[in-house]
Protein backbone atom coordinates (compact mmCIF):
# COMPACT_ATOMS: atom_id res chain seq x y z
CA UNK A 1 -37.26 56.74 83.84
CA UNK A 2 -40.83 55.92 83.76
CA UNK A 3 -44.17 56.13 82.19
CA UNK A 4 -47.07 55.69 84.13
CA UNK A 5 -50.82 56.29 83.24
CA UNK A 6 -53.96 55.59 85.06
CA UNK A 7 -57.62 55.54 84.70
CA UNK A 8 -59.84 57.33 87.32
CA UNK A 9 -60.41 55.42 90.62
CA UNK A 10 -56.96 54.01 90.56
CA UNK A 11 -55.88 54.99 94.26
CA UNK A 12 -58.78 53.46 95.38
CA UNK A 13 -57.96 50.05 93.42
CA UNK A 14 -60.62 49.59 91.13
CA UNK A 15 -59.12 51.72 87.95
CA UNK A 16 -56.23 50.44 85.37
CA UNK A 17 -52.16 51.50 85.59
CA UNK A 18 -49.89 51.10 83.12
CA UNK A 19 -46.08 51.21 84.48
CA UNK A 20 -42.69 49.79 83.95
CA UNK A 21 -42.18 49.27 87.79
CA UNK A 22 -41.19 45.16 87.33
CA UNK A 23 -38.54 46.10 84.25
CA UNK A 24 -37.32 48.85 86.23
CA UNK A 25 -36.63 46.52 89.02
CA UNK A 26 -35.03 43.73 87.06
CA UNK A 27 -32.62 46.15 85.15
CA UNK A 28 -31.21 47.41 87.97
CA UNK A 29 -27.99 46.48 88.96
CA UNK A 30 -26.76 44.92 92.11
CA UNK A 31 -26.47 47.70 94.70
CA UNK A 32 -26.22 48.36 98.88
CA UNK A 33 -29.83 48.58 98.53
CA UNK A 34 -30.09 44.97 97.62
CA UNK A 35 -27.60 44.05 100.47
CA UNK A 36 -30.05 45.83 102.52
CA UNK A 37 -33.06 43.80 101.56
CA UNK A 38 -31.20 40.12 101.95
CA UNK A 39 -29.52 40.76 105.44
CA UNK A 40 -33.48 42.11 106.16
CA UNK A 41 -34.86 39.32 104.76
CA UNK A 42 -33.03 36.21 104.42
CA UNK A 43 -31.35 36.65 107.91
CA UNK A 44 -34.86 35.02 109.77
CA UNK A 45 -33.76 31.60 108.40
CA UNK A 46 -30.10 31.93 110.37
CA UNK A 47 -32.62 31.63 113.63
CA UNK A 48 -34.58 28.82 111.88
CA UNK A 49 -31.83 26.67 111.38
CA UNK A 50 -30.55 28.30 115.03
CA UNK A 51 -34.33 27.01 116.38
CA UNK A 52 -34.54 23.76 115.04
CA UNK A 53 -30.92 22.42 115.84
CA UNK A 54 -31.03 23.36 118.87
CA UNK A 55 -34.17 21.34 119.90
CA UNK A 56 -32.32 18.26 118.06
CA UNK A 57 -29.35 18.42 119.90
CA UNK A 58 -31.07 18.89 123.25
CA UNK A 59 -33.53 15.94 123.14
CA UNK A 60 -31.06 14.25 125.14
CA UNK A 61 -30.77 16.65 127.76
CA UNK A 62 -34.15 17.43 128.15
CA UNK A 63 -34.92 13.56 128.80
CA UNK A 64 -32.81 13.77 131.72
CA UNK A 65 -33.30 14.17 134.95
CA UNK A 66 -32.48 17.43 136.43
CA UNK A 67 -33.74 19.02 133.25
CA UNK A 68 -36.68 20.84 135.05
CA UNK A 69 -39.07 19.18 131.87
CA UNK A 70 -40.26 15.50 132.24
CA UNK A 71 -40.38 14.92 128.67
CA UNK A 72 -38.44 11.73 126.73
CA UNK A 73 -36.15 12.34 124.25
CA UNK A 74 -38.49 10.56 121.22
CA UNK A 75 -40.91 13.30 122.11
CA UNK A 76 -39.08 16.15 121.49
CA UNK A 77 -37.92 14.58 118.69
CA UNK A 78 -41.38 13.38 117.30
CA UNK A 79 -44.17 14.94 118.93
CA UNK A 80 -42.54 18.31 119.57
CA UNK A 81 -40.62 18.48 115.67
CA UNK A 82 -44.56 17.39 114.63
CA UNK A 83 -46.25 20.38 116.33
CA UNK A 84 -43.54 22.34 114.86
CA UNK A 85 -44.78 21.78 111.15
CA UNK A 86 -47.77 21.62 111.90
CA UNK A 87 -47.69 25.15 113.62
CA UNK A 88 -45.69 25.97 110.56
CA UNK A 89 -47.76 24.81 108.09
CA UNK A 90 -50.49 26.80 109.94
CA UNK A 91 -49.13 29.73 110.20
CA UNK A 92 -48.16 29.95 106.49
CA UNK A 93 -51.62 29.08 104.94
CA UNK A 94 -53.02 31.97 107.47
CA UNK A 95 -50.39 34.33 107.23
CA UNK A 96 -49.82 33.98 103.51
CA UNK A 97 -53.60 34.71 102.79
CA UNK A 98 -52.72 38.26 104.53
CA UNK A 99 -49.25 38.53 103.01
CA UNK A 100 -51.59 38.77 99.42
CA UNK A 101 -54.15 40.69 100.77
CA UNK A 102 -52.48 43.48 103.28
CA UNK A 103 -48.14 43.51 101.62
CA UNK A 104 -45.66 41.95 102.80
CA UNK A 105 -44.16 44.24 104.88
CA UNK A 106 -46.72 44.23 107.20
CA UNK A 107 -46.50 41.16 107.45
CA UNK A 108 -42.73 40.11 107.26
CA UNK A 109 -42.66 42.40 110.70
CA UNK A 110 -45.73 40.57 112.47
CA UNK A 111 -44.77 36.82 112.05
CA UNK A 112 -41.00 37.46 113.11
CA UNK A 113 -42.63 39.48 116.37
CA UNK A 114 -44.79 36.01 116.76
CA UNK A 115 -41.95 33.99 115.69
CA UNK A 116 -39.62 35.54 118.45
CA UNK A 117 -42.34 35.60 121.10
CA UNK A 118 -43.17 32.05 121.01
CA UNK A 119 -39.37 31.31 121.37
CA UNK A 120 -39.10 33.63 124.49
CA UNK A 121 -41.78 31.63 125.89
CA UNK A 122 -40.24 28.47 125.15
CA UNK A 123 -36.91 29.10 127.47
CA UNK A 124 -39.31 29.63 130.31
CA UNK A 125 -40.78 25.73 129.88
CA UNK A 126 -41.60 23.95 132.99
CA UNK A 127 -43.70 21.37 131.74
CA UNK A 128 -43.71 19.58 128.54
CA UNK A 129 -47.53 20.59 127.49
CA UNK A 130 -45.93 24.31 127.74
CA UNK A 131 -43.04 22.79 125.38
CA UNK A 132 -44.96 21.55 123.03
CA UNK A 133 -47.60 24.23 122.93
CA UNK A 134 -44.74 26.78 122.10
CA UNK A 135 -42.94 24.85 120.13
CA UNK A 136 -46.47 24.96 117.68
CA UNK A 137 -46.30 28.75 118.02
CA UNK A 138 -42.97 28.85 117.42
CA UNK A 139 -43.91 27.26 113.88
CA UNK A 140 -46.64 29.40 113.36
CA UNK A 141 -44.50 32.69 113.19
CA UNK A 142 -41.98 30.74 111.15
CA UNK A 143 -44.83 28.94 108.24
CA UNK A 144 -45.57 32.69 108.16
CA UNK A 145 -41.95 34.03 107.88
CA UNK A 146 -41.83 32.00 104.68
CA UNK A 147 -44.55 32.81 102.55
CA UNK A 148 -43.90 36.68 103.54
CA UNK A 149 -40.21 36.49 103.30
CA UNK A 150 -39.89 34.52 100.08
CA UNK A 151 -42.39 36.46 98.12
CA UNK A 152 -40.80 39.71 98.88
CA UNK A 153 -37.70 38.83 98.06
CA UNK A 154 -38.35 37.47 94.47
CA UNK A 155 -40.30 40.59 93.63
CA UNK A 156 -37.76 42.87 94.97
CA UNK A 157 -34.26 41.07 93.36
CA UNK A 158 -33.20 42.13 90.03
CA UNK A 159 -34.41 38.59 87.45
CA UNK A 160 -30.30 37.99 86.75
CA UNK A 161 -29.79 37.18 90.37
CA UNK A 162 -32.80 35.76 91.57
CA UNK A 163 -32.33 32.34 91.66
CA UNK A 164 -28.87 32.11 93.16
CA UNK A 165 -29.88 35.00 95.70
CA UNK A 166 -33.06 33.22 96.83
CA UNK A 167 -31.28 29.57 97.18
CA UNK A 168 -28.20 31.01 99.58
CA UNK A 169 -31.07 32.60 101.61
CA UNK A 170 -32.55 29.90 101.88
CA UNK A 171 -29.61 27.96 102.30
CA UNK A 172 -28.64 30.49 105.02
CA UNK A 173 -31.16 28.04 107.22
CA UNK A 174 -27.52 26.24 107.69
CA UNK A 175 -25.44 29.06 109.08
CA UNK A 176 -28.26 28.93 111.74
CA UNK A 177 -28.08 25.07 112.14
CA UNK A 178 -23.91 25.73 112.58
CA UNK A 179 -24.53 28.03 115.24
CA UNK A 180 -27.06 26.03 116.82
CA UNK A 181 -24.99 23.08 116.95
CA UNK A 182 -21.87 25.12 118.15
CA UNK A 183 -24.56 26.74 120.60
CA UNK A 184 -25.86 23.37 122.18
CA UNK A 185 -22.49 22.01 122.98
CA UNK A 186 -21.20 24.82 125.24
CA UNK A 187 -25.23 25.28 126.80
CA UNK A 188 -25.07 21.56 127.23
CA UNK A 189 -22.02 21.49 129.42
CA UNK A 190 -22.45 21.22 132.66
CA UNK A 191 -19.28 22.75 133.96
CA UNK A 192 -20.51 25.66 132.83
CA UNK A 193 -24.09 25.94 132.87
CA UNK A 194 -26.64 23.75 134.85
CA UNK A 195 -28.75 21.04 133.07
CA UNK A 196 -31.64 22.79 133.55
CA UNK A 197 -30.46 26.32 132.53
CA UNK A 198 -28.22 25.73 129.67
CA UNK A 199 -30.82 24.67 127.11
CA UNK A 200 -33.43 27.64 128.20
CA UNK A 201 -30.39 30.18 127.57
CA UNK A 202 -30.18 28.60 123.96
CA UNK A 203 -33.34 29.83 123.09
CA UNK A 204 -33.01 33.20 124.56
CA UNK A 205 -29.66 34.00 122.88
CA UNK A 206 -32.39 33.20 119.65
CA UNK A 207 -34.22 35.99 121.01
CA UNK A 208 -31.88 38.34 120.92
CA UNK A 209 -30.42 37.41 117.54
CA UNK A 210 -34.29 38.08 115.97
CA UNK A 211 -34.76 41.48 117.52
CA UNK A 212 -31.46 42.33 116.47
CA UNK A 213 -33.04 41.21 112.70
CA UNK A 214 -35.97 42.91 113.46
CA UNK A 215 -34.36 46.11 113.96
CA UNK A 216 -32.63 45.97 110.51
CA UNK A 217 -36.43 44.50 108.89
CA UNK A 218 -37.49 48.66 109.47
CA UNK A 219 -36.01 49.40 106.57
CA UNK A 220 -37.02 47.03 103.96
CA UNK A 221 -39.49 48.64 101.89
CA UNK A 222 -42.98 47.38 100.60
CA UNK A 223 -42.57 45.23 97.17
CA UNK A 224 -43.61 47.69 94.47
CA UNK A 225 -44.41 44.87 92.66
CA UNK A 226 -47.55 44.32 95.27
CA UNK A 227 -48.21 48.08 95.70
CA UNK A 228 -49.18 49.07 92.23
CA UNK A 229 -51.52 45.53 91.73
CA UNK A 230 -53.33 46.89 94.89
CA UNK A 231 -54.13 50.59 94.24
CA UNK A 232 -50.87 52.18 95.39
CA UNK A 233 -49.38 53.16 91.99
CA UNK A 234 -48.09 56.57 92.99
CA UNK A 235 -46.32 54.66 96.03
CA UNK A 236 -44.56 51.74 93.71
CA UNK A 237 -43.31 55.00 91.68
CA UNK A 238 -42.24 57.08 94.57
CA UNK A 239 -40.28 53.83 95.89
CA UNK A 240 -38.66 52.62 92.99
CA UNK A 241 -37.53 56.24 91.73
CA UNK A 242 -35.90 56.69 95.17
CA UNK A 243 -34.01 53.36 94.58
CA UNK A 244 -32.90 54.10 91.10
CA UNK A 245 -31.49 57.48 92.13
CA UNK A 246 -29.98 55.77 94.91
CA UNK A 247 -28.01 53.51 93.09
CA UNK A 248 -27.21 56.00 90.47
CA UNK A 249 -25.32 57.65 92.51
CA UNK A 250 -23.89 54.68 94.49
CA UNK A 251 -22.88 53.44 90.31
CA UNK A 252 -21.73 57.04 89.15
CA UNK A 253 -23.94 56.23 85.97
CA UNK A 254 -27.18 56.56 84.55
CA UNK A 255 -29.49 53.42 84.58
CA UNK A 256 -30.63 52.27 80.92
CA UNK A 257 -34.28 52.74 79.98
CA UNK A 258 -36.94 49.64 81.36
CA UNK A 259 -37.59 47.43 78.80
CA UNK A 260 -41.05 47.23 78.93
CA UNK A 261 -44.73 47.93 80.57
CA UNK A 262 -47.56 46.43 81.56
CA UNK A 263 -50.92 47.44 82.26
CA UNK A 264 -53.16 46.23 85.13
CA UNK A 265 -55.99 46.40 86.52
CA UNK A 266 -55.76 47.13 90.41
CA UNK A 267 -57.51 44.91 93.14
CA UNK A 268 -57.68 45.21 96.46
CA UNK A 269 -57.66 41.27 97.09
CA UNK A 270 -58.32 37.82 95.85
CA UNK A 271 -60.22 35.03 96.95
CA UNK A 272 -59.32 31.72 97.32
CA UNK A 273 -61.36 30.44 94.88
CA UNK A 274 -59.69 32.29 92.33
CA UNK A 275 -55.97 30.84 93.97
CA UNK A 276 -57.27 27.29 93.41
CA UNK A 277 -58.27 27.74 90.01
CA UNK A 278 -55.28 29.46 89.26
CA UNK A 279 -53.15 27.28 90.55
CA UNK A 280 -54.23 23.68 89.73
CA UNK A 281 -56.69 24.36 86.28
CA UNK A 282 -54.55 27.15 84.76
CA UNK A 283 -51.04 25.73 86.02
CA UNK A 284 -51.24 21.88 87.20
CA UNK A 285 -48.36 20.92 85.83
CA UNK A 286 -46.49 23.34 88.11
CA UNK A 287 -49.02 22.51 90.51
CA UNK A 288 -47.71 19.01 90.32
CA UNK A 289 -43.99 20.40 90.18
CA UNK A 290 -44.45 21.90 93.89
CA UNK A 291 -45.93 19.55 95.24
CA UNK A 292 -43.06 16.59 94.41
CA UNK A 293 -40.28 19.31 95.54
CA UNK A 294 -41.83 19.80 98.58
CA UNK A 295 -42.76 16.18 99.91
CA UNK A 296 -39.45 15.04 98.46
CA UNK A 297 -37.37 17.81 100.69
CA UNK A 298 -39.78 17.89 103.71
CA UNK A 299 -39.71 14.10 103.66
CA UNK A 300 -35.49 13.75 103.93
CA UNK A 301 -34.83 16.67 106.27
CA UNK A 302 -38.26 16.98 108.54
CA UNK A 303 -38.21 13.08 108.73
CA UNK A 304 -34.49 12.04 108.87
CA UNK A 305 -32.58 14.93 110.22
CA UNK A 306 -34.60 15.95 113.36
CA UNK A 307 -33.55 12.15 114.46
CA UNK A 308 -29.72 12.69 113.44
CA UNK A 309 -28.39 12.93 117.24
CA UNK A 310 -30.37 10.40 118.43
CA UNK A 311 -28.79 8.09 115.73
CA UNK A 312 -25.45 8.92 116.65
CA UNK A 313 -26.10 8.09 120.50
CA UNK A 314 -28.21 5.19 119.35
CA UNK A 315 -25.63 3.11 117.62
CA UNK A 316 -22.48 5.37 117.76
CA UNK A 317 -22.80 6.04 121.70
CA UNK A 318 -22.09 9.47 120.77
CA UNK A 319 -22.23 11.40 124.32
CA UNK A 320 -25.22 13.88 123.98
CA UNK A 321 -23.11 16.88 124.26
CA UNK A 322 -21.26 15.93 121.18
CA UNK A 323 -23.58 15.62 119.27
CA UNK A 324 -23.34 19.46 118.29
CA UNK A 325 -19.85 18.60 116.42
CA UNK A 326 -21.31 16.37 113.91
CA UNK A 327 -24.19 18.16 113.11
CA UNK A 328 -21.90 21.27 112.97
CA UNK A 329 -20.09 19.52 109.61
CA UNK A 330 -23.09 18.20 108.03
CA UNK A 331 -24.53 21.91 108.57
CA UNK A 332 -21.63 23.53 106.93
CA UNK A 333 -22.25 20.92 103.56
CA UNK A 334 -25.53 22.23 103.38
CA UNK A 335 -24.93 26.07 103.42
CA UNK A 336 -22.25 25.24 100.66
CA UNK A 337 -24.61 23.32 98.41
CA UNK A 338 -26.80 26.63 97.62
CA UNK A 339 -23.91 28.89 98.64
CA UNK A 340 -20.86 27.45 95.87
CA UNK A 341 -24.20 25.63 92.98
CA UNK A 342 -26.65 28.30 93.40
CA UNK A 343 -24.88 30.73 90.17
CA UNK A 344 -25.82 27.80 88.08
CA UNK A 345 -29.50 27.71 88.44
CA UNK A 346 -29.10 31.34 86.78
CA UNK A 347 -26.80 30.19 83.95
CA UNK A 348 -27.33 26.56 83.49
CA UNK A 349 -31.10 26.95 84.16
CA UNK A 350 -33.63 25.46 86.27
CA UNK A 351 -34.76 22.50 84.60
CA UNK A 352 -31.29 20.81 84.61
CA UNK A 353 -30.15 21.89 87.95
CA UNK A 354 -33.37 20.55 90.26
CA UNK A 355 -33.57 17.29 88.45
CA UNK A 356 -29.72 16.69 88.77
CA UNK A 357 -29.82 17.74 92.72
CA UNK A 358 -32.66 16.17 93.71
CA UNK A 359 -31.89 12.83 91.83
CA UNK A 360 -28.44 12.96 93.15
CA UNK A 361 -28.45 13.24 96.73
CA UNK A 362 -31.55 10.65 96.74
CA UNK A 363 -28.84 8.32 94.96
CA UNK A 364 -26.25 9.00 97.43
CA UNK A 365 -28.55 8.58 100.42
CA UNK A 366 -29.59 4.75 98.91
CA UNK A 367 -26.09 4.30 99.29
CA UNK A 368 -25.83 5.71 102.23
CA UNK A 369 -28.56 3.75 103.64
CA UNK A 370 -26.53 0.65 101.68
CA UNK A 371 -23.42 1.49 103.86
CA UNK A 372 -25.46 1.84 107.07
CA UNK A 373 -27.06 -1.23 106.82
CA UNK A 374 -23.94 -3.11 106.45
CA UNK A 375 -22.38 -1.69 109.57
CA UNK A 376 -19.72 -0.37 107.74
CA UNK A 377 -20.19 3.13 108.78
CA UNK A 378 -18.49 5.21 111.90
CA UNK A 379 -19.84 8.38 113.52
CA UNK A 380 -17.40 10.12 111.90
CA UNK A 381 -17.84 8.29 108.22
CA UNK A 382 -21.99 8.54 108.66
CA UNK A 383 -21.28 12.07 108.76
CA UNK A 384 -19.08 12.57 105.75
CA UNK A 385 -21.70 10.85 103.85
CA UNK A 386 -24.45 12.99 105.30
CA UNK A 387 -22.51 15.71 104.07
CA UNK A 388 -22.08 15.04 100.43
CA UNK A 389 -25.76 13.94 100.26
CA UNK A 390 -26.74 17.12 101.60
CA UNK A 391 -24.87 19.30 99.82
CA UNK A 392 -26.82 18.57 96.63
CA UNK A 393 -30.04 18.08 99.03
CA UNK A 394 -30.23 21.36 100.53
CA UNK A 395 -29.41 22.65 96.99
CA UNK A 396 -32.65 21.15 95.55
CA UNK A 397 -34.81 21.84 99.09
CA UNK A 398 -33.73 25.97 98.69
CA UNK A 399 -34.67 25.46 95.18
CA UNK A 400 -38.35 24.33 95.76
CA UNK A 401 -39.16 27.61 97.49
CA UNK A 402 -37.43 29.65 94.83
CA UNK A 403 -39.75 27.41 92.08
CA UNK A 404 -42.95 28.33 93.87
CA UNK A 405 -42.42 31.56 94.42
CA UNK A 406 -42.15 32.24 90.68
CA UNK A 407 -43.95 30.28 88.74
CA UNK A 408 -47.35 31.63 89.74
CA UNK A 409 -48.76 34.96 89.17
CA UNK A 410 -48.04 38.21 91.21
CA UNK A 411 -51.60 37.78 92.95
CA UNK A 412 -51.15 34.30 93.99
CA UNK A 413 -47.30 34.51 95.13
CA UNK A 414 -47.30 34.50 98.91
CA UNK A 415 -50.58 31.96 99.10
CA UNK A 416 -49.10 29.75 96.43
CA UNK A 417 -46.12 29.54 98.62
CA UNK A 418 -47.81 29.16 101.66
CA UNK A 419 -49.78 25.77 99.84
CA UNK A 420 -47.03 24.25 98.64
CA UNK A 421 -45.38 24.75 101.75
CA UNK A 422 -48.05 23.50 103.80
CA UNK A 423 -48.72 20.55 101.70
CA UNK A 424 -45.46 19.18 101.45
CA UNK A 425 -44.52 19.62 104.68
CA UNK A 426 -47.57 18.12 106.39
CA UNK A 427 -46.79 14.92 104.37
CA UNK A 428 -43.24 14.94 105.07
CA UNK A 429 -42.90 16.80 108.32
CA UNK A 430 -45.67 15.83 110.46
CA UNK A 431 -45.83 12.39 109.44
CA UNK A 432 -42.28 11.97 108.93
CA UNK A 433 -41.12 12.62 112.58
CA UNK A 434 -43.68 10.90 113.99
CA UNK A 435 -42.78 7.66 112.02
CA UNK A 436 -38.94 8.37 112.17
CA UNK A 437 -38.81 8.91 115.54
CA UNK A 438 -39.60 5.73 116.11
CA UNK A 439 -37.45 4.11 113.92
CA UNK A 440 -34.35 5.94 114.53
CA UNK A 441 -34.76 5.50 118.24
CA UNK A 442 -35.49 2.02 118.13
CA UNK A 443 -31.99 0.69 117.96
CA UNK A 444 -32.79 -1.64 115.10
CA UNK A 445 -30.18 -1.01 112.11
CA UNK A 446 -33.12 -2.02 109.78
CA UNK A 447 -35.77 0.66 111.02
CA UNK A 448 -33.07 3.58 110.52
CA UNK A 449 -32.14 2.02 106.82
CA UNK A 450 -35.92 1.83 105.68
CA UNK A 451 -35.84 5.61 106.96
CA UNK A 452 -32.94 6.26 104.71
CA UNK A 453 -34.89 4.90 102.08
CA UNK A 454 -38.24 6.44 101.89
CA UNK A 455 -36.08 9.88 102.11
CA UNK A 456 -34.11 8.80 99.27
CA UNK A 457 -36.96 7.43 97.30
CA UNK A 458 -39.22 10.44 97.77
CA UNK A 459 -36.05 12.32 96.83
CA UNK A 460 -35.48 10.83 93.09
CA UNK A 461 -39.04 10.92 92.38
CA UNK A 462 -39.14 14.66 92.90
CA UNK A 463 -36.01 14.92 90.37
CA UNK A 464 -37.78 12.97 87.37
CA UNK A 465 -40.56 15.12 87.90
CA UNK A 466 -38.83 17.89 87.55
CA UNK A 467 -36.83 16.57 84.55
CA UNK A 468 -40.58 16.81 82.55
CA UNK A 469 -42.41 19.85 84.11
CA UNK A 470 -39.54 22.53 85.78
CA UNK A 471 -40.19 25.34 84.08
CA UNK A 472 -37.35 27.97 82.20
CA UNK A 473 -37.44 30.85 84.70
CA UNK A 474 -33.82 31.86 84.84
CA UNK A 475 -33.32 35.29 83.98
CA UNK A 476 -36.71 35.84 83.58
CA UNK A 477 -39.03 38.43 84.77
CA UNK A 478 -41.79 36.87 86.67
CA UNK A 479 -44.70 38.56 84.82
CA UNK A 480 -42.90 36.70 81.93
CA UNK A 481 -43.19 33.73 84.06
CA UNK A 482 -46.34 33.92 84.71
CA UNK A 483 -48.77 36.43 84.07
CA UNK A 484 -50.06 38.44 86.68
CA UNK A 485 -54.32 37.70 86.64
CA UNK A 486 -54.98 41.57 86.84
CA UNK A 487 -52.85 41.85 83.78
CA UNK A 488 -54.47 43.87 80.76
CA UNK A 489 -53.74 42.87 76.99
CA UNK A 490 -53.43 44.89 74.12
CA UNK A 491 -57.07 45.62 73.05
CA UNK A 492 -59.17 43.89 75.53
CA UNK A 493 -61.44 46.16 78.04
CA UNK A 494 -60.38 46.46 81.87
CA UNK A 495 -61.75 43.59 84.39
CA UNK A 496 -64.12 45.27 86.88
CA UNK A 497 -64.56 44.10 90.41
């Protein structure tokens, strides 16, 4: 079921393997095993979309008196949603250097254990430097949760299902946001909870939920994928034979032979220097690519949708605990976007199916904006627009992190992420809700349209850049993709070092 050869000095990383590890992955067929690894995995964005909606939908309440926080509603909007990202974006350049260098398991267990700690420590808030100091390690777990996560799961999910799989995990961010919105509704009312307990048992109930996650994480394995690049051949065998007899038995059928090999030469690490060149001299055209998906996304939902309740109270006079309902709806039209489109980016293919979501929900939010502007738009009508222009929105957001996850080589996966991430989102997420919080508060119908806008624009330009550069990945194995750096070709002698 395999062939495997190495040089001497491979266990200790500096000698060449040849194996079939990656085409004995992708040929398998889906399994319990692979259930395993996505309610492991993909779960930890449930409690991001649980985190963040929360803290939207309680700005108002935390503004009030009797809240035990004097904080104003704009700040926990902007400043708080700010130090957020930027905790985020910290967290997943740092974490996503060791994610390359030590495996992602190792890491995929630490920054949920951060992630869920920071939260804990959140609930017990009793003044707002606390809040927002949390809130940043909060983020930091979470930036980390996303370059681990998302490179394990691409190298661990068969190449037929890896793009939908990876989008509805992604897009599982909105099951959270559901919950969070159904959450903050009963915590907010006060005939059952007081104002200043309510929101602190939100975030605890997120505790729970993540150990709960981190108690099913245990048995995800290491990617083989990262084991045999990094000296542990004999492990990456060991592994993967267990899961093909596994599923063997779970298919009553032999599995057909791998496809292919390849031969590399083991490394213990990278630098970064090697990253950057990799990434914007031997790839800047996908450089460019992740970039545009991620400013376009980070820009419409860091920027626009932290400030969603306080629109509705704003000019709806939404009552703060009702908020939750709304958001609730336009929650449910995301997770249906990656959840009912996501088969496509496997069939159809990727080029076609970023450029048409991006483009189209930044089209439907200019009208949107159009709509808004006019004063021709309800609560309720505001968010049935919302939700059509998400569902093609968080379509196209799930796909950026499925696009940089696989378009760079094996070596660079989890930092490459992490970049893109960080980039994007610092543009769109730090600036954005410090700008928008501003302008959605303000009351003026023409602040909240020119936010609109600059969501929408960013939006479209991501989609005509993708129309030119997206690259065919569906179905694909990603050393086909992109070729791992420690790769060995035909005739040429071993790298050394």
């Amino acid at each position: 079921m395999s062939a495997t050869s190495s040089s001497p000095g491979a266990g200790a990383g500096t000698g060449t393997v040849t194996t079939a590890v990656p085409a004995r992955l992708d040929r398998l067929p889906w399994s319990r095993w692979h259930w395993m690894i996505v309610i492991g995995l993909g779960t930890v964005w449930i409690l991001d979309g649980l985190e963040v909606t929360i803290v939207g939908n309680i700005a108002g309440r935390l503004a009030e008196d009797g809240s035990g926080l004097d904080i104003t509603a704009a700040q926990v909007t902007g400043v708080a949603a700010a130090l957020y990202v930027a905790g985020a974006c910290s967290g997943a350049l740092f974490f996503g250097w060791l994610t390359d260098r030590y495996g992602r398991k190792k890491l995929f267990m630490v920054t949920l254990a951060v992630y869920l700690g920071a939260t804990a420590m959140t609930a017990l808030s009793f003044e707002s430097w606390w809040f927002f100091l949390f809130r940043f390690l909060t983020g930091f777990g979470i930036g980390g949760e996303y370059a681990a996560i998302n490179s394990a799961i691409d190298e661990l999910i068969p190449s037929l299902y890896r793009g939908r799989v990876d989008l509805i995990i992604n897009g599982s961010y909105w099951l959270g946001a559901i919950g969070g919105a159904l959450l903050s509704i009963v915590m907010l009312d006060t005939d059952i909870f007081p104002e200043d307990l309510g929101w602190r048992l939100s975030f605890a109930l997120g505790v729970v939920l993540g150990l709960v996650i981190l108690l099913v994480r245990r048995h995800v394995p290491e990617s083989p994928r990262w084991q045999f690049i990094h000296g542990q051949g004999e492990a990456a065998e060991e592994l993967v034979g267990s899961v093909e007899r596994e599923i063997e038995a779970e298919k009553g059928a032999e599995l057909p032979p791998p496809a292919r090999e390849i031969t590399i030469h083991q490394r213990k690490s990278i630098g970064f220097g090697t990253i950057a060149k990799t990434v914007f001299a031997r790839y800047p055209r996908r450089a460019v690519l992740g970039l545009a998906l991620f400013i376009g996304q980070a820009f419409l939902y860091n920027a626009i949708t932290f400030g969603f309740g306080t629109i509705l109270i704003t000019f709806f006079d939404v009552p703060t605990g009702s908020t939750g309902y709304y958001f609730a709806v336009i929650a449910a039209g995301n997770f249906l976007g990656p959840l009912l489109l996501g088969r496509l980016f496997d069939t159809v293919g990727r080029r076609i199916m970023i450029t048409s979501t991006y483009l189209l929900s930044g089209l439907l939010l200019f009208g949107t904006a159009w709509l808004f502007g006019r004063g021709s738009l309800t609560a309720t009508t505001l968010t049935v627009c919302w939700c059509v222009v998400l569902f093609f929105a968080s379509t196209g957001a799930s796909s950026a992190y499925l696009t940089v996850s696989e378009i760079f080589p094996m070596e660079t996966r989890a930092m490459a992420i992490a970049f893109f991430y960080a980039l994007g989102t610092a543009a769109g997420g730090i600036t954005g809700p410090l700008v928008f919080a501003d302008l959605t508060a303000s009351g003026v119908v023409g602040d909240t349209v020119l936010a609109f806008q600059i969501g929408a624009a960013l939006m479209c330009a991501a989609g005509i850049v993708a129309a030119f550069f997206a690259v065919k990945a569906e179905r694909r194995s990603l050393e086909d993709i992109a070729e791992p750096l420690s790769a060995v070709r035909e005739g040429e002698a071993p790298e050394r070092g």
